[in-house]
C-alpha atoms as a PDB file:
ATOM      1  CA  UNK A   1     213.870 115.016  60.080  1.00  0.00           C
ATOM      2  CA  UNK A   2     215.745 116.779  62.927  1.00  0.00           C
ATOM      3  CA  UNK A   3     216.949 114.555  65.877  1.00  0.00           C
ATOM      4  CA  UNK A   4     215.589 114.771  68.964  1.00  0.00           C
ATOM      5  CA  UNK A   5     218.020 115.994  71.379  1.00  0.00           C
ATOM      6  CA  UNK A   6     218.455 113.487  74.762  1.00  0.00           C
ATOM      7  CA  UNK A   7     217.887 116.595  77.153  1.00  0.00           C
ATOM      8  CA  UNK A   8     214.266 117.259  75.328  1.00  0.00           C
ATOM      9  CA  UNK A   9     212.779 113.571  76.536  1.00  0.00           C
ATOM     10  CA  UNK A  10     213.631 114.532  80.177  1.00  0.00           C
ATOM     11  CA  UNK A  11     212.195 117.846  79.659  1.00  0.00           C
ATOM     12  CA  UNK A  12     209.212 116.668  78.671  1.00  0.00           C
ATOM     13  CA  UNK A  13     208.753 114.061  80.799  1.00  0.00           C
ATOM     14  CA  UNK A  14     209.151 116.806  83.807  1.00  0.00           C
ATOM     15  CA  UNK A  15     206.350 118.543  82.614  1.00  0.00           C
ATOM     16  CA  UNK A  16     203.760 115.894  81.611  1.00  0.00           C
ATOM     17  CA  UNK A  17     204.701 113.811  84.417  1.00  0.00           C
ATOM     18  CA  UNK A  18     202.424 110.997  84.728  1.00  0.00           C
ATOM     19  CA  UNK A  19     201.267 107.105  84.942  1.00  0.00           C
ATOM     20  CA  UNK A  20     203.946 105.464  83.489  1.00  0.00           C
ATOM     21  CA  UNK A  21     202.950 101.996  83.358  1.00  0.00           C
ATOM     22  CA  UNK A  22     200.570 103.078  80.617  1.00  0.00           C
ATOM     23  CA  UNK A  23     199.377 105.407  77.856  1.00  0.00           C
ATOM     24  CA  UNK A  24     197.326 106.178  75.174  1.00  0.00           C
ATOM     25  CA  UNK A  25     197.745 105.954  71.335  1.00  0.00           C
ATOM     26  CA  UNK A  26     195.920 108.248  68.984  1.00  0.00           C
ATOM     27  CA  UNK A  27     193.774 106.609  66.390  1.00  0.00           C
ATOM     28  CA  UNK A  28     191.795 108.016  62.775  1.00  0.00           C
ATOM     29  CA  UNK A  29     189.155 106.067  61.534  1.00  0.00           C
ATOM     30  CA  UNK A  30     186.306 106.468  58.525  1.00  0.00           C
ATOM     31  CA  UNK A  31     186.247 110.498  59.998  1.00  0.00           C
ATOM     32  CA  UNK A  32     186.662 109.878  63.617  1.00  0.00           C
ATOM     33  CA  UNK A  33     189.973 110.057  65.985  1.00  0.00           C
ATOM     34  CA  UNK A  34     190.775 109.642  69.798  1.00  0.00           C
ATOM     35  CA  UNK A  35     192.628 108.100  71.942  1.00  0.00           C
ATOM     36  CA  UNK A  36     192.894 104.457  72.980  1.00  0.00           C
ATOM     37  CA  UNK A  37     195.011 102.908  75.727  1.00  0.00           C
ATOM     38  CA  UNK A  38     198.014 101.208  73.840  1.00  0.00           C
ATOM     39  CA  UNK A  39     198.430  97.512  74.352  1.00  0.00           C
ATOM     40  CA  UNK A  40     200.673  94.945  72.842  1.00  0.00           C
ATOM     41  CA  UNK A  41     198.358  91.614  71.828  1.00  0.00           C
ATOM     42  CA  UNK A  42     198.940  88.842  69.198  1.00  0.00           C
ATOM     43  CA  UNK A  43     196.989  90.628  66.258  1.00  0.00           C
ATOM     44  CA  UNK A  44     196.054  86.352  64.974  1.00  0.00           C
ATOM     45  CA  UNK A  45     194.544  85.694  68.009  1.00  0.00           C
ATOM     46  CA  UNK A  46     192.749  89.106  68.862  1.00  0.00           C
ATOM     47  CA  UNK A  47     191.144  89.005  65.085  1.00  0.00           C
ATOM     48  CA  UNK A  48     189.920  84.944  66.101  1.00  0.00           C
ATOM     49  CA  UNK A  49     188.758  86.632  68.989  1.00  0.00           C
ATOM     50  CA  UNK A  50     186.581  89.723  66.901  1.00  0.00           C
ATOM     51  CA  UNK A  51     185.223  86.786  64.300  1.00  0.00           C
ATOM     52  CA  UNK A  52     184.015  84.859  67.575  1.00  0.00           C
ATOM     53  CA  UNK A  53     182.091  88.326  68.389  1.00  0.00           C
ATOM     54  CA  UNK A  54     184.413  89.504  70.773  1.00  0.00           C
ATOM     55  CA  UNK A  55     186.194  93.018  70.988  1.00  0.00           C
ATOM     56  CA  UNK A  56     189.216  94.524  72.433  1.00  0.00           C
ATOM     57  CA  UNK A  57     187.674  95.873  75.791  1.00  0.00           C
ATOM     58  CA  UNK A  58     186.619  91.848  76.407  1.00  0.00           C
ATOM     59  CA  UNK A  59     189.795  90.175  75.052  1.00  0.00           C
ATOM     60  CA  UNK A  60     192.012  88.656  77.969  1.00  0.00           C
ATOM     61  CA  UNK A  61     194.963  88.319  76.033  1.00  0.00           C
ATOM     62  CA  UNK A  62     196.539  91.970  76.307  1.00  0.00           C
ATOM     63  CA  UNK A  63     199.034  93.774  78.258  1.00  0.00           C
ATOM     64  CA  UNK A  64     198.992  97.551  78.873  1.00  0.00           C
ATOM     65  CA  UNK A  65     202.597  99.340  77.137  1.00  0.00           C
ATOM     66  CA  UNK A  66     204.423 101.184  79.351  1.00  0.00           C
ATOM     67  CA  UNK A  67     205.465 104.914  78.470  1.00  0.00           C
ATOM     68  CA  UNK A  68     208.897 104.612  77.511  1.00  0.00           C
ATOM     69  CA  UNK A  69     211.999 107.369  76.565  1.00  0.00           C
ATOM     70  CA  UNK A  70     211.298 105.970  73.180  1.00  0.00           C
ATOM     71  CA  UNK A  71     207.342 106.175  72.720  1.00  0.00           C
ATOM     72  CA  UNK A  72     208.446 110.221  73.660  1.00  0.00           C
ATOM     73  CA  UNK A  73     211.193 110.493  71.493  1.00  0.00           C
ATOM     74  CA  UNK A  74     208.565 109.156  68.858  1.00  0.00           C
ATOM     75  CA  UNK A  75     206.209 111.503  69.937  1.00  0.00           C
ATOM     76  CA  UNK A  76     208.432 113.924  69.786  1.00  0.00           C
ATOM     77  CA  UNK A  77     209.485 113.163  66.384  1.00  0.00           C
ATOM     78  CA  UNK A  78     205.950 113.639  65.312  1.00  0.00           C
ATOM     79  CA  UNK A  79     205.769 109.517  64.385  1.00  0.00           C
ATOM     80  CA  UNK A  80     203.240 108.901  67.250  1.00  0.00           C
ATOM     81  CA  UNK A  81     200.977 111.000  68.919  1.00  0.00           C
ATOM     82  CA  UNK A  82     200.373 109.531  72.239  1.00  0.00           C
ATOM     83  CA  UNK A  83     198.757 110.935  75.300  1.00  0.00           C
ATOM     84  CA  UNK A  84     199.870 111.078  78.983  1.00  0.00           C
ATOM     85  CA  UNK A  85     197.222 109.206  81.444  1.00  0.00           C
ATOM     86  CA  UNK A  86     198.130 112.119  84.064  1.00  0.00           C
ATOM     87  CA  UNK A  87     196.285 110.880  87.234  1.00  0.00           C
ATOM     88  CA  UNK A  88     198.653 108.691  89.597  1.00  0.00           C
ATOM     89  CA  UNK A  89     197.833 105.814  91.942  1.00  0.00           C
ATOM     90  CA  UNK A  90     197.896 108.338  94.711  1.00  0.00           C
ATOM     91  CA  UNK A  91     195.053 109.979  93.096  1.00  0.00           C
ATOM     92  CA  UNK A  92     197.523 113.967  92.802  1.00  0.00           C
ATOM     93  CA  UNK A  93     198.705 114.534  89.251  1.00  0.00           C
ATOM     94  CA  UNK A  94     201.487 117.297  88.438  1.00  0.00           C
ATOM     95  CA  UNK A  95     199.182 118.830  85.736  1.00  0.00           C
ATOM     96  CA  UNK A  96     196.099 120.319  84.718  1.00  0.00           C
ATOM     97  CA  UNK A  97     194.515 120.922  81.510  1.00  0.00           C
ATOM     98  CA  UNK A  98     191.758 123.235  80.551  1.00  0.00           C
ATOM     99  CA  UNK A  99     190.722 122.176  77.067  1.00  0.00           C
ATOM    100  CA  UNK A 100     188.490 125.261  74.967  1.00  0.00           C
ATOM    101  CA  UNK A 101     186.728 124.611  71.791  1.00  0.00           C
ATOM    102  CA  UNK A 102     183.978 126.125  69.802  1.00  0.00           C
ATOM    103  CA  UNK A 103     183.635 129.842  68.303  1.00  0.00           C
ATOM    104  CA  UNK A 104     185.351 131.807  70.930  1.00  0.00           C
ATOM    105  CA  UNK A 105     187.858 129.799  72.394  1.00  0.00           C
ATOM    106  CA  UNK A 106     190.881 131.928  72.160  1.00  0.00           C
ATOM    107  CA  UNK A 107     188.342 134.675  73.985  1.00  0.00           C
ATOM    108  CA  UNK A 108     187.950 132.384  76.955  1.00  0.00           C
ATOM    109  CA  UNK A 109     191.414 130.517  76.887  1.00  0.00           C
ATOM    110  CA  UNK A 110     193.037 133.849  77.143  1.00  0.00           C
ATOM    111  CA  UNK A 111     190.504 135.107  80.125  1.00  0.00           C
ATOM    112  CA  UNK A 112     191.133 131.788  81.568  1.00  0.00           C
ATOM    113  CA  UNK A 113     194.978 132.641  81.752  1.00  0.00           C
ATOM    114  CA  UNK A 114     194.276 136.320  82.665  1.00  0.00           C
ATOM    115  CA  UNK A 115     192.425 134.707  85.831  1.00  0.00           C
ATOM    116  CA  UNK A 116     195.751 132.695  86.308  1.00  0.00           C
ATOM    117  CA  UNK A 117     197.838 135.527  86.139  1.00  0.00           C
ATOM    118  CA  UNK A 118     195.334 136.816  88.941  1.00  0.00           C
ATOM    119  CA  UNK A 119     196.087 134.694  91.448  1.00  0.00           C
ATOM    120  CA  UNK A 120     199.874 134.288  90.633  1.00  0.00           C
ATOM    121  CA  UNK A 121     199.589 131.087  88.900  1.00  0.00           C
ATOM    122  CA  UNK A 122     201.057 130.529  85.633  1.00  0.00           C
ATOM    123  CA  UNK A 123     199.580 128.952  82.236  1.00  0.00           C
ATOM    124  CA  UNK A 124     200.008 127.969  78.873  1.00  0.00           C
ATOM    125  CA  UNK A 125     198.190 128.340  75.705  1.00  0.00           C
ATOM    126  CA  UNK A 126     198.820 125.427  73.181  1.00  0.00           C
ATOM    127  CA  UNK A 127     196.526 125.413  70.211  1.00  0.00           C
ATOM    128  CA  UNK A 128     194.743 122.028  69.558  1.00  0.00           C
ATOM    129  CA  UNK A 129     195.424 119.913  66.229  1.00  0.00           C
ATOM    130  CA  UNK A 130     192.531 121.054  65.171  1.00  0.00           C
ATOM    131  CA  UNK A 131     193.045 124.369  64.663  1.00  0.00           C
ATOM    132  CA  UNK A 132     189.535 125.142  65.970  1.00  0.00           C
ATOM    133  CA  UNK A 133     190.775 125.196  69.897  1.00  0.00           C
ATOM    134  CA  UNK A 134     193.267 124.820  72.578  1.00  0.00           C
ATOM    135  CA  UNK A 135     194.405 123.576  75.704  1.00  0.00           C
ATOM    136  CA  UNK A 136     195.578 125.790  78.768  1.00  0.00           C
ATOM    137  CA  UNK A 137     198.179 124.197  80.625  1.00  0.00           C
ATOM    138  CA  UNK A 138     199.221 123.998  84.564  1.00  0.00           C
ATOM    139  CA  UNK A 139     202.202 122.585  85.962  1.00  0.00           C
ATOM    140  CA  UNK A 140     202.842 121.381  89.411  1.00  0.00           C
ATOM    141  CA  UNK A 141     206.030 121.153  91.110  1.00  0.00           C
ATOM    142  CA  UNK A 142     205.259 118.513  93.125  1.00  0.00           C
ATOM    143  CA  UNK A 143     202.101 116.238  93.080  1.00  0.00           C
ATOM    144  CA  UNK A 144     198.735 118.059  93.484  1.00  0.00           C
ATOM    145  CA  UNK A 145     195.870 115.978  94.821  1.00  0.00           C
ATOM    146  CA  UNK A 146     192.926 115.941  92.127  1.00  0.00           C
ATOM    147  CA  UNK A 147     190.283 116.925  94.240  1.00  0.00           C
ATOM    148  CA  UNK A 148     192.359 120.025  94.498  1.00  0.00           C
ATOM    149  CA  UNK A 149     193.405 120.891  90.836  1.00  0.00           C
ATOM    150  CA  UNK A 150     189.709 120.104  89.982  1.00  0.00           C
ATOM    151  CA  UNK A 151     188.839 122.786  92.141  1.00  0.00           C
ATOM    152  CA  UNK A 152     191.583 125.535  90.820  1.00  0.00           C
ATOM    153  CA  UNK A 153     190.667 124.759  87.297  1.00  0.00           C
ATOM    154  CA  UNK A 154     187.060 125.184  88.013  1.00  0.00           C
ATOM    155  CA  UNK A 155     187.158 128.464  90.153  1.00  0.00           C
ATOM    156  CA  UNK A 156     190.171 129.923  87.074  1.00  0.00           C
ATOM    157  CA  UNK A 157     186.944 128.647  84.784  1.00  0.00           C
ATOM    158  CA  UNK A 158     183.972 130.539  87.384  1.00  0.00           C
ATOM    159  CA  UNK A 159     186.593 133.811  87.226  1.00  0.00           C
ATOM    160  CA  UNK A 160     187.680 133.826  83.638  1.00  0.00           C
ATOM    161  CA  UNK A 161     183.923 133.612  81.792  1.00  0.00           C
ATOM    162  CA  UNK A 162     181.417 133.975  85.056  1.00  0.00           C
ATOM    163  CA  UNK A 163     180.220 129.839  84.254  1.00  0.00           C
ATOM    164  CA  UNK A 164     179.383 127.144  86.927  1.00  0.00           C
ATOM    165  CA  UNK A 165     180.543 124.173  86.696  1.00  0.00           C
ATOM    166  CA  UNK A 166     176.896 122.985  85.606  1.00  0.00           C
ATOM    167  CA  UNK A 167     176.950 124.728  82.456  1.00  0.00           C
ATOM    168  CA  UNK A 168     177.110 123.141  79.361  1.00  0.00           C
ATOM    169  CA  UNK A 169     176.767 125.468  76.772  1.00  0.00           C
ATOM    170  CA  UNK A 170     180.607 126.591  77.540  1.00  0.00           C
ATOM    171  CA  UNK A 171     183.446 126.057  75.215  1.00  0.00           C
ATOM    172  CA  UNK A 172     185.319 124.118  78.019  1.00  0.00           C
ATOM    173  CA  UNK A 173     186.426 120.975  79.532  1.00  0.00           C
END
């Protein structure tokens, strides 16, 4: 396995810039996978806790990990796949993500950049682990208030395949 080179973390961490006090780990299970927020517990008490009929949502005993160089590197590394809770205290986030599934998605991920390219913003196509998707990426240089990046991604959306936000027979999120 290749090292990860030091300058990669920052670079990164420039782009997906976000919470850092927290973030999620990805999980498979009997068919399913997502994304759950990472915590550090005492796994003897947490399974007392389950037999009693409790679950981890309700158990007291946890603490939320922070996003460190190292869960990146990991990351990075391909060890962990972790996501980036992107939306700050402040309620601005320096990214935006457009995520496309279904039978055409490279049809509207790519009209969804065209529409980017429109108004002089710039995009990125990354296909999804699935190989039946991807995400279109945004960057901000400096923090953008949600409210606001809501409403870019949804008028790049209203341009790119003629949709409201209402719809939901579209291959988007």
């Amino acid at each position: 396995m290749l090292p990860v080179h030091p300058h990669s973390v920052d670079l990164f961490m420039s782009l997906f810039h976000g919470r850092s006090d927290a973030y999620a780990r990805r999980w498979e299970k009997e068919g399913r996978s997502g994304y759950s927020p990472a915590y550090e517990f005492n796994w003897d008490e947490f399974m007392a806790h389950k037999r009693r009929g409790g679950s981890l949502k309700d158990f007291k005993n946890k603490r939320l990990l922070a996003l460190t160089d190292s869960v990146i590197k990991r990351h990075l590394l391909g060890l962990e796949a972790v996501g980036i809770y992107p939306i700050l205290p402040d309620n601005t986030s320096f990214f935006l993500a457009a995520d496309f599934d279904g039978e055409h998605w490279l049809e509207g991920a790519r009209a969804y950049i065209d529409a980017s390219n429109e108004v002089r913003l710039t995009a990125y196509l990354e296909r999804s682990r699935s190989g039946n998707g991807g995400h279109v990426w945004m960057f901000f240089s400096d923090p953008c208030p949600c409210y606001k990046s809501r409403q870019i991604g949804l008028e790049l959306i209203r341009r790119a395949v003629g949709a409201s936000e209402f719809e939901k027979e579209m291959g988007f999120d």
